[in-house]
N, C-alpha and C. Protein backbone atom coordinates (compact mmCIF):
# COMPACT_ATOMS: atom_id res chain seq x y z
N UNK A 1 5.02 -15.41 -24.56
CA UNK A 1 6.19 -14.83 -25.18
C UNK A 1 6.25 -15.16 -26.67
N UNK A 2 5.79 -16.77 -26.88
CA UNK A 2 5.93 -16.87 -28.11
C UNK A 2 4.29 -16.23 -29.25
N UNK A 3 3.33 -15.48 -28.74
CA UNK A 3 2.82 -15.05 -29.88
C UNK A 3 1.28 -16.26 -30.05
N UNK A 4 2.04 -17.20 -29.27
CA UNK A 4 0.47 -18.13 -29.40
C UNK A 4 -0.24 -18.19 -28.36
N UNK A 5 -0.18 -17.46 -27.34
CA UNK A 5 -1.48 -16.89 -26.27
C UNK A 5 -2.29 -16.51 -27.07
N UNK A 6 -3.96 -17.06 -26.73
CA UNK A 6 -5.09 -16.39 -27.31
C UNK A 6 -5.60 -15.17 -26.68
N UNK A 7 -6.90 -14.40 -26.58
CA UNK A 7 -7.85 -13.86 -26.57
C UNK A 7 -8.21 -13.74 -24.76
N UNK A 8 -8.56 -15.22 -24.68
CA UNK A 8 -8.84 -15.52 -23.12
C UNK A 8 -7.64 -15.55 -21.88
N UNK A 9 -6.73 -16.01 -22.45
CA UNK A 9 -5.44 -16.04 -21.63
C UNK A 9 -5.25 -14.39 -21.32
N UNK A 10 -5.22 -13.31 -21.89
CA UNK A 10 -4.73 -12.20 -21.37
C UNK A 10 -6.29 -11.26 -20.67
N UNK A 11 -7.16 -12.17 -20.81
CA UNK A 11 -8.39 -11.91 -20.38
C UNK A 11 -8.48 -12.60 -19.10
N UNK A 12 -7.93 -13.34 -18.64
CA UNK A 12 -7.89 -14.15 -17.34
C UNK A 12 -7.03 -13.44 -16.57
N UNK A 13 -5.66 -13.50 -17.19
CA UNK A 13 -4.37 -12.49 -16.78
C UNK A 13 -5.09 -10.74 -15.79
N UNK A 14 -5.67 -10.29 -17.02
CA UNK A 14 -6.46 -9.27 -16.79
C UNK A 14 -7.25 -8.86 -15.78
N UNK A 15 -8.07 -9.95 -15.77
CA UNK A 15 -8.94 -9.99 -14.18
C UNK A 15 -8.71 -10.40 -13.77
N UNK A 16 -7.86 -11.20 -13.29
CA UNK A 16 -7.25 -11.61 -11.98
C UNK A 16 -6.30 -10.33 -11.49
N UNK A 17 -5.54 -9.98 -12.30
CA UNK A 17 -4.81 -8.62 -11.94
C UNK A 17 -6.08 -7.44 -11.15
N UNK A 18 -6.90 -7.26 -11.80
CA UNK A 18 -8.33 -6.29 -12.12
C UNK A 18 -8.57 -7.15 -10.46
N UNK A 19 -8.52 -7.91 -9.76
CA UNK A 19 -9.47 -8.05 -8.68
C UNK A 19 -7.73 -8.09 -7.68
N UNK A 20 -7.28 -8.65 -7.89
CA UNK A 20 -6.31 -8.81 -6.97
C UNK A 20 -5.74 -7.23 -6.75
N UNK A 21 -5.69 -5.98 -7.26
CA UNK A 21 -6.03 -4.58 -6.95
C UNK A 21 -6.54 -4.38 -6.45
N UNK A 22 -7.99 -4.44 -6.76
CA UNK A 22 -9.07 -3.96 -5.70
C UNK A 22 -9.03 -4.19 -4.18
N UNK A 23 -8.43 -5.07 -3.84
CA UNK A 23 -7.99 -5.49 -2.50
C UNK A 23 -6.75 -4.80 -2.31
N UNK A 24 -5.44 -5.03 -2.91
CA UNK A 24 -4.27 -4.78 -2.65
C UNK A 24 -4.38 -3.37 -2.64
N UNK A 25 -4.66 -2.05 -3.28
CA UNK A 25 -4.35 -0.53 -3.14
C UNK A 25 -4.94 -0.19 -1.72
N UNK A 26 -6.54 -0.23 -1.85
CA UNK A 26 -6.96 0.05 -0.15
C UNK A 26 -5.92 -0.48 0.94
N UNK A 27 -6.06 -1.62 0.88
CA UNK A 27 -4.83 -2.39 2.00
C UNK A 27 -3.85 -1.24 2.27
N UNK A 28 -3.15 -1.38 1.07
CA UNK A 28 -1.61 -0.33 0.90
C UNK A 28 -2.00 0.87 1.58
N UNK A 29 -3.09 1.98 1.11
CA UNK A 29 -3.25 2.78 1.37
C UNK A 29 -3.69 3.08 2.65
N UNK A 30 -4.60 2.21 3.27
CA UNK A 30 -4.81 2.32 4.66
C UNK A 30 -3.75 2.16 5.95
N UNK A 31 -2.56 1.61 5.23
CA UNK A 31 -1.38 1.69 6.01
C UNK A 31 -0.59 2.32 5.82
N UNK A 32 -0.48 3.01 5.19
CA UNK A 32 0.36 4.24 4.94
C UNK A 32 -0.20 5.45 5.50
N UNK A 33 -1.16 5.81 5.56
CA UNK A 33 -2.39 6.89 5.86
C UNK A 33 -2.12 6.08 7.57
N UNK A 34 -2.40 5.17 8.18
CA UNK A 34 -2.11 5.10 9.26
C UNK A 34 -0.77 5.19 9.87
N UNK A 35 -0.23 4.76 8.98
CA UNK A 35 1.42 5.07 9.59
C UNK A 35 1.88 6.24 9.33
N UNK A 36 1.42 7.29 8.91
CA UNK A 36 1.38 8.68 8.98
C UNK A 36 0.86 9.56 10.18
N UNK A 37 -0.34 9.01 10.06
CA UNK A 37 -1.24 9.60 11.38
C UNK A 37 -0.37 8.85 13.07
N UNK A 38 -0.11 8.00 13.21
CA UNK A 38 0.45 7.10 13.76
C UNK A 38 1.93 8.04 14.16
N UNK A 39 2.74 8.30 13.17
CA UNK A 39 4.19 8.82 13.08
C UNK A 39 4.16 10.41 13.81
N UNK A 40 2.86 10.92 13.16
CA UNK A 40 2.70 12.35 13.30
C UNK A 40 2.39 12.38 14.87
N UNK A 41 1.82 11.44 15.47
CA UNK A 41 1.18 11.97 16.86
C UNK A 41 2.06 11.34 18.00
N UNK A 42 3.26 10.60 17.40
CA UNK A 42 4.29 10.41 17.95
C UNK A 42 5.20 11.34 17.94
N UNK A 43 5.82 12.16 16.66
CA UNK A 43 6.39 13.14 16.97
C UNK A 43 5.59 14.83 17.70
N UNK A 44 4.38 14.71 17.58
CA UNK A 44 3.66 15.49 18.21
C UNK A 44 4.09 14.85 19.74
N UNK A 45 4.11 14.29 20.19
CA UNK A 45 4.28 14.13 21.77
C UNK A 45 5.40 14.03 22.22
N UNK A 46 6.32 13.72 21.61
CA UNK A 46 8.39 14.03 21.28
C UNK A 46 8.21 15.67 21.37
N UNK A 47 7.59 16.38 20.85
CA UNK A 47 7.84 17.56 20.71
C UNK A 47 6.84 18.57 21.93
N UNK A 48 5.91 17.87 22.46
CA UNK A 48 5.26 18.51 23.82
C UNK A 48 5.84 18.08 24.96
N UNK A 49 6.83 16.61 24.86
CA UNK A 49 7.10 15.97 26.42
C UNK A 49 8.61 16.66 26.05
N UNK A 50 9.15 17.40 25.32
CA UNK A 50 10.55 17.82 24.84
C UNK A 50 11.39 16.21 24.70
N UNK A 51 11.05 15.12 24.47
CA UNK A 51 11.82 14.35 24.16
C UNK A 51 12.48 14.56 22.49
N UNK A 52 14.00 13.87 22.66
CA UNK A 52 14.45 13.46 21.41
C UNK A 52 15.10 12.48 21.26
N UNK A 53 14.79 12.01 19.88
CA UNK A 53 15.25 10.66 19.41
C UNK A 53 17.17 10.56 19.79
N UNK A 54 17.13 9.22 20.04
CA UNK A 54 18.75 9.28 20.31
C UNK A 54 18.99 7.73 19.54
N UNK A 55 20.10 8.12 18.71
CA UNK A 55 20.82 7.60 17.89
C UNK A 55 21.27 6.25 18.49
């Protein structure tokens, strides 16, 4: 904050951010993409067995 971080400090910052991504988006994304596919073939079978959600 104060202006006297060097060179390496936002270079460390950097890749550590830079790797801790590379893990974290796939992760994210593979669960979302499954909890989609997941959601969809649940309401696909709500909608062939005529069930509905009840409040």
């Amino acid at each position: 904050m104060s202006g006297d971080d060097g060179v390496g400090d936002g270079a460390i910052v950097g890749a550590v951010t830079a790797n801790v991504l590379k893990v974290a988006v796939p992760v994210v994304l593979t669960y979302a993409v499954g909890w989609a596919v997941l959601h969809a073939i649940g309401m696909g079978f709500d909608a062939i067995t005529g069930k509905e959600e009840q409040a």
